[in-house]
C-alpha atoms as a PDB file:
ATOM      1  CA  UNK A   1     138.541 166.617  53.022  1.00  0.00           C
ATOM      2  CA  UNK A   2     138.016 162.927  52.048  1.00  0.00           C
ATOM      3  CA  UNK A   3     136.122 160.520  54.387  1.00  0.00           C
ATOM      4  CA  UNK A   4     135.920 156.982  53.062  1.00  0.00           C
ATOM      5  CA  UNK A   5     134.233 154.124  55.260  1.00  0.00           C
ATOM      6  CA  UNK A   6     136.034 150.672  54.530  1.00  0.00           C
ATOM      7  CA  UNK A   7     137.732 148.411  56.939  1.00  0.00           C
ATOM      8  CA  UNK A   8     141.095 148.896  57.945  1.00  0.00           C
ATOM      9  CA  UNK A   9     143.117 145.708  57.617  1.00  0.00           C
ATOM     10  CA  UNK A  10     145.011 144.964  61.490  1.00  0.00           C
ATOM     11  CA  UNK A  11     143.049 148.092  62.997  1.00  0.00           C
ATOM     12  CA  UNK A  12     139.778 146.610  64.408  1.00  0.00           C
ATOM     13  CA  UNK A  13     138.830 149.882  65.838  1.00  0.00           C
ATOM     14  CA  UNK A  14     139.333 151.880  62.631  1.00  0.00           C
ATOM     15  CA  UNK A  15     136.335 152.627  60.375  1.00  0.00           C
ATOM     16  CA  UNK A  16     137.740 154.017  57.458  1.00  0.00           C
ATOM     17  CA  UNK A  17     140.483 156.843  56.351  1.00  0.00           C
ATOM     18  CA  UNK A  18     140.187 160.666  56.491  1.00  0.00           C
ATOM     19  CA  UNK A  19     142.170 162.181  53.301  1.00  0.00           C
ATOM     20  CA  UNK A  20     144.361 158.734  53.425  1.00  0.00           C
ATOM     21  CA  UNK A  21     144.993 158.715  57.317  1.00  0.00           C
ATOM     22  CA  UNK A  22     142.736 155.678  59.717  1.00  0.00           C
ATOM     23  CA  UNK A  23     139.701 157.373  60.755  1.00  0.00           C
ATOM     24  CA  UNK A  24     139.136 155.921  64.175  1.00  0.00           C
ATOM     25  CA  UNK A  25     135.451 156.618  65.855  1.00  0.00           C
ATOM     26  CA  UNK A  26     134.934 157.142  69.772  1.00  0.00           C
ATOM     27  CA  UNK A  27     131.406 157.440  70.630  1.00  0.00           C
ATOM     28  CA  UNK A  28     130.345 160.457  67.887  1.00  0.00           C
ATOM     29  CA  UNK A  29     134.394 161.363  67.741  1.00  0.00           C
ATOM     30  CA  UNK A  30     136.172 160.969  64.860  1.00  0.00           C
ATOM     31  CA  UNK A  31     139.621 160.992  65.194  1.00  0.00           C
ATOM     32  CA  UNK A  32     142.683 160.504  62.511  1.00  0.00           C
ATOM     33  CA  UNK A  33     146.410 161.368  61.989  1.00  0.00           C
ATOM     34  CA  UNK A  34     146.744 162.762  65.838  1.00  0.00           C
ATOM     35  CA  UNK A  35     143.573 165.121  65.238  1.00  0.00           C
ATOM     36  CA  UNK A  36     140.041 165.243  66.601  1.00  0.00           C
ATOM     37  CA  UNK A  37     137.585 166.532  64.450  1.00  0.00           C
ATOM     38  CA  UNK A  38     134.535 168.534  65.176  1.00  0.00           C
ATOM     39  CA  UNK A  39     131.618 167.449  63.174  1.00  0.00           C
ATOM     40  CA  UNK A  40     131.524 171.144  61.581  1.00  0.00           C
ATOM     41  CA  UNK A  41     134.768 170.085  60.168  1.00  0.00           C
ATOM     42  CA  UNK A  42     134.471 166.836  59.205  1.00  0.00           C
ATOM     43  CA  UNK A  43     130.704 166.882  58.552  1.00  0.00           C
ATOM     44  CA  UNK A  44     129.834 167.384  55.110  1.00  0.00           C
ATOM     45  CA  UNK A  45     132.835 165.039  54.604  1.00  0.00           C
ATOM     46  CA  UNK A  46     131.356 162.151  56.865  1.00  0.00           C
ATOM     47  CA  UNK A  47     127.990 162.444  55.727  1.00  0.00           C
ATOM     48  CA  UNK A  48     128.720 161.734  51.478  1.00  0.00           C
ATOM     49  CA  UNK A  49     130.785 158.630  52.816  1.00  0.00           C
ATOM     50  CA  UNK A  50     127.598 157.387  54.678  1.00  0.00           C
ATOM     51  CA  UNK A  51     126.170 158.187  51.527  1.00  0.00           C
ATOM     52  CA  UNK A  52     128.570 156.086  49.216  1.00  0.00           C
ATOM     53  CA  UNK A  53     128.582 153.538  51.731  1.00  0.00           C
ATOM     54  CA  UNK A  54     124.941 153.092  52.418  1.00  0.00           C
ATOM     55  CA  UNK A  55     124.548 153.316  48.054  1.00  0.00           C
ATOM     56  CA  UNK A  56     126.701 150.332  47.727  1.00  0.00           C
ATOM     57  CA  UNK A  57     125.001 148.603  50.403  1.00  0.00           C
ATOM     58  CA  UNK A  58     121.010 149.415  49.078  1.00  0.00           C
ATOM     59  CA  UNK A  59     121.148 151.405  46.020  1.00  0.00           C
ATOM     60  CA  UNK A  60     120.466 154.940  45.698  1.00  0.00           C
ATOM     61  CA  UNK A  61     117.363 154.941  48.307  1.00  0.00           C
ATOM     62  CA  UNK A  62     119.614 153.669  51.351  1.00  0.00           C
ATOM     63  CA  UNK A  63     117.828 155.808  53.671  1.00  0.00           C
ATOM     64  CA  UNK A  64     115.074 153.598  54.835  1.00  0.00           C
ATOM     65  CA  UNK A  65     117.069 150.067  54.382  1.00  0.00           C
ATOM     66  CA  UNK A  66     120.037 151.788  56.741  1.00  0.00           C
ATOM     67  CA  UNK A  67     117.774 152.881  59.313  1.00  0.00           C
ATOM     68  CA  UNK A  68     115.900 149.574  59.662  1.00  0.00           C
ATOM     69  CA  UNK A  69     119.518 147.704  59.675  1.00  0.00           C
ATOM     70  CA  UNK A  70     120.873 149.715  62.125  1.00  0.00           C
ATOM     71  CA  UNK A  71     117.687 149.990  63.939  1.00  0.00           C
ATOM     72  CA  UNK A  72     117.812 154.284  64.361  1.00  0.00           C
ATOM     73  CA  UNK A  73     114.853 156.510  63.098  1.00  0.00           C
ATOM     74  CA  UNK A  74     115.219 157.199  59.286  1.00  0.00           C
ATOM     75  CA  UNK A  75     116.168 160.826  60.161  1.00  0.00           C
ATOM     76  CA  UNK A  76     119.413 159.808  62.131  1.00  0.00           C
ATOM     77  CA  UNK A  77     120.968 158.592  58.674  1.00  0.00           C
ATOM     78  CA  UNK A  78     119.692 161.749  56.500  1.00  0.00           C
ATOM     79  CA  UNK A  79     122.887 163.440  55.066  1.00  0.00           C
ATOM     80  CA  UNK A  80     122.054 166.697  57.122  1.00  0.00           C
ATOM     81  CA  UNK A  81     121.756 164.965  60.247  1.00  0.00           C
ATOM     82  CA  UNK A  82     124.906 162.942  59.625  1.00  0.00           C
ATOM     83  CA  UNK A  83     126.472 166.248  58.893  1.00  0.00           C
ATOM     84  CA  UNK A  84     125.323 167.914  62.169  1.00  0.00           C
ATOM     85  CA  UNK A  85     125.179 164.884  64.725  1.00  0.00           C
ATOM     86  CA  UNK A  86     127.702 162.422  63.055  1.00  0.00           C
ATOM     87  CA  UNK A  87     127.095 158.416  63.789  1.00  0.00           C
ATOM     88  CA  UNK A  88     127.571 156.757  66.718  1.00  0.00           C
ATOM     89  CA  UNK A  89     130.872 154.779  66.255  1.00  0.00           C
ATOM     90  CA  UNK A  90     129.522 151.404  66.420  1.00  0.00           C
ATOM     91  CA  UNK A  91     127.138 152.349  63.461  1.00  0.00           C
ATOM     92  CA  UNK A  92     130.347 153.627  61.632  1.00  0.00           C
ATOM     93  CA  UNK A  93     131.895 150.336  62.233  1.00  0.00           C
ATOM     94  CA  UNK A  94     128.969 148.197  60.501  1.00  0.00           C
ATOM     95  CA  UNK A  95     128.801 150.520  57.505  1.00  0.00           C
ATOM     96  CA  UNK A  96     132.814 150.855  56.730  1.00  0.00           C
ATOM     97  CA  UNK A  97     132.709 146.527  57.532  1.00  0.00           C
ATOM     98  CA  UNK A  98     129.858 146.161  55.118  1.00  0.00           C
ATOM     99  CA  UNK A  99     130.923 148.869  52.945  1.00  0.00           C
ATOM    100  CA  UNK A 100     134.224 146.831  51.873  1.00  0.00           C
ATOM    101  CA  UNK A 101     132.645 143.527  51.274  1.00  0.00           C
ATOM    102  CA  UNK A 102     133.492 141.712  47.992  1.00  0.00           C
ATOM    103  CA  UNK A 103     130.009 141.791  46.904  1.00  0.00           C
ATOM    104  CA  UNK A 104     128.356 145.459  49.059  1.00  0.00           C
ATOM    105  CA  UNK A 105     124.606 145.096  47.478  1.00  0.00           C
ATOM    106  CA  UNK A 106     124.718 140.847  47.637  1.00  0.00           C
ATOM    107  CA  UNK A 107     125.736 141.886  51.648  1.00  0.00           C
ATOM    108  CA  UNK A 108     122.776 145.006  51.715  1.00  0.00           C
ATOM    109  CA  UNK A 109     120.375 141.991  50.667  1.00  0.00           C
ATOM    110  CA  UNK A 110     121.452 139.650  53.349  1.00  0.00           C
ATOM    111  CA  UNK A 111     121.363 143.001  55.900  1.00  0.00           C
ATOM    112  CA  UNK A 112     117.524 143.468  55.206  1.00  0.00           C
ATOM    113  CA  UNK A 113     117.008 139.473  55.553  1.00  0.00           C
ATOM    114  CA  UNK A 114     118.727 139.492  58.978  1.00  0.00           C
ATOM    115  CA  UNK A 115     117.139 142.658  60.705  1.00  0.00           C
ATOM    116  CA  UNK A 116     113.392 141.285  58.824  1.00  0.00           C
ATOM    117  CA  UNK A 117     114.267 137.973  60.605  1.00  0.00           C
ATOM    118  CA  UNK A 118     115.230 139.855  63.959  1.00  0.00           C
ATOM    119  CA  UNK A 119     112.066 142.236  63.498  1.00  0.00           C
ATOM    120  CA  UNK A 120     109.070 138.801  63.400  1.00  0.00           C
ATOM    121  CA  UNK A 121     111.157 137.091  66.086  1.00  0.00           C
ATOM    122  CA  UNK A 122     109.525 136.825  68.961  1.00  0.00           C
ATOM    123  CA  UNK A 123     111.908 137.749  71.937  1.00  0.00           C
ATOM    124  CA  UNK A 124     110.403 135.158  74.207  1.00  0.00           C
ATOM    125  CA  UNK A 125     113.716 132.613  73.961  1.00  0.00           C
ATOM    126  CA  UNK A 126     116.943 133.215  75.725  1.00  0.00           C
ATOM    127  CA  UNK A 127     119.349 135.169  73.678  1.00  0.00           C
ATOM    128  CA  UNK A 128     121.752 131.938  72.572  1.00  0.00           C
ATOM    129  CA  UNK A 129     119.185 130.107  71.991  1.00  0.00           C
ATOM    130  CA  UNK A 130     117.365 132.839  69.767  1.00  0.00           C
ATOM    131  CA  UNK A 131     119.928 133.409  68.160  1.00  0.00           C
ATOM    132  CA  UNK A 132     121.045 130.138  67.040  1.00  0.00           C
ATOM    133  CA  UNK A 133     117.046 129.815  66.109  1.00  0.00           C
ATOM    134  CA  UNK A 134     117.575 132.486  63.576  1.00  0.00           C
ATOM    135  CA  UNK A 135     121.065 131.096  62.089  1.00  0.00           C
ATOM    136  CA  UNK A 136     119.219 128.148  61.232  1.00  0.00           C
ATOM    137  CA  UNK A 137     116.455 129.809  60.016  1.00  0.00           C
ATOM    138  CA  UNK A 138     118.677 132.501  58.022  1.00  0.00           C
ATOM    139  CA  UNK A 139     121.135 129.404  56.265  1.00  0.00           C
ATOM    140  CA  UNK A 140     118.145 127.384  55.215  1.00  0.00           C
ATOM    141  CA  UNK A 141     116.623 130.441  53.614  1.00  0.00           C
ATOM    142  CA  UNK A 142     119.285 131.248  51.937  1.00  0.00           C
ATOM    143  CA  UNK A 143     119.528 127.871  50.189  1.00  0.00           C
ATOM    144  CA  UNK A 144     116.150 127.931  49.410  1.00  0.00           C
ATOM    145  CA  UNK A 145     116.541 131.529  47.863  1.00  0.00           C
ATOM    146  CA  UNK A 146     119.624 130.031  45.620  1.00  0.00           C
ATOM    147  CA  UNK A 147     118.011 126.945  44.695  1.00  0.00           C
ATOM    148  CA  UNK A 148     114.565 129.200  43.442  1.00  0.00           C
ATOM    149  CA  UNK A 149     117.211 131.590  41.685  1.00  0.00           C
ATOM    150  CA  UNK A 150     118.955 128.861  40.685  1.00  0.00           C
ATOM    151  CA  UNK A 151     115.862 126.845  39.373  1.00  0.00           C
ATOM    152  CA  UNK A 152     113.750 130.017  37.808  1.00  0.00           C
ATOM    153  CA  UNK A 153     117.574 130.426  35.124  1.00  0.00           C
ATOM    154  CA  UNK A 154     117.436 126.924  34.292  1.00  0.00           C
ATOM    155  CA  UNK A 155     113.880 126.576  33.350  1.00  0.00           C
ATOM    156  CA  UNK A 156     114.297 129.940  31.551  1.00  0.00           C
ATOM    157  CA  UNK A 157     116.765 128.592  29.447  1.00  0.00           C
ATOM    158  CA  UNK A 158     115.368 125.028  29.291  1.00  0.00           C
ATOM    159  CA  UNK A 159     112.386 124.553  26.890  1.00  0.00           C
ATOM    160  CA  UNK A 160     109.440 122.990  28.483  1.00  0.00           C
ATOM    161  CA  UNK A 161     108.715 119.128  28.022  1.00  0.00           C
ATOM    162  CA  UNK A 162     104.939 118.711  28.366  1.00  0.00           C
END
């Protein structure tokens, strides 16, 4: 059995395919082609997808970068524990979205910015106007983090006028 997490073009509520059918999650159900699984059948299978998924997202150590994105306890997201307990669906639906971005490790980046930003916040300010806050605070970071990128490769290929 093949699990892969990916989005499902016109099935929002689809979080991948199971041996080529839409794998749709419930809760900690997985269900495909007319079938339920049971997580000893679908397991082993689920858990190397989280794997793949969470490698293109944060490189090979996605364990730690996972759990503080999707804000569960590092254990939740170890491939035995995925195995045994499965994901809750909503988790499933952030990795299989992020999963099929154009650019996965550019969007695992971004990921860590946004739950580091979320993480200092205080919670003090109502949630709209938090999280507009934040938006701000996330685009104008991001511009500053391409113009230093941006600046560090021209001076390195620019020689120095003193």
């Amino acid at each position: 059995m093949r699990v892969a997490l990916h989005p499902v073009p016109d099935v929002p509520n689809a979080v991948g395919t199971v041996d080529g059918d839409i794998l749709i999650a419930v809760g900690r159900g997985l269900h495909a082609g007319g079938r339920s699984f049971l997580p000893e059948d679908i397991g082993d299978a689920l858990a190397e997808a989280v794997e793949v998924a969470g490698s293109a997202l944060f490189g090979s150590d996605y364990l730690a970068p996972l759990a503080r994105v999707l804000g569960l306890n590092r254990r939740s997201v170890v491939a035995d524990r995925v195995a045994r307990n499965g994901l809750p669906d909503w988790a499933l639906h952030v990795l299989g979205y992020a999963a099929g971005h154009p650019t996965p490790r550019a969007l695992g980046y971004l990921l860590m910015a946004a739950a580091e930003l979320l993480d200092a916040e205080a919670r003090d300010a109502p949630a709209a106007t938090r999280r507009a806050e934040l938006g701000t605070l996330a685009r104008q970071g991001l511009e500053d983090a391409l113009a230093l990128v941006e600046r560090a490769r021209t001076m390195k290929l620019l020689p120095r006028s003193e």
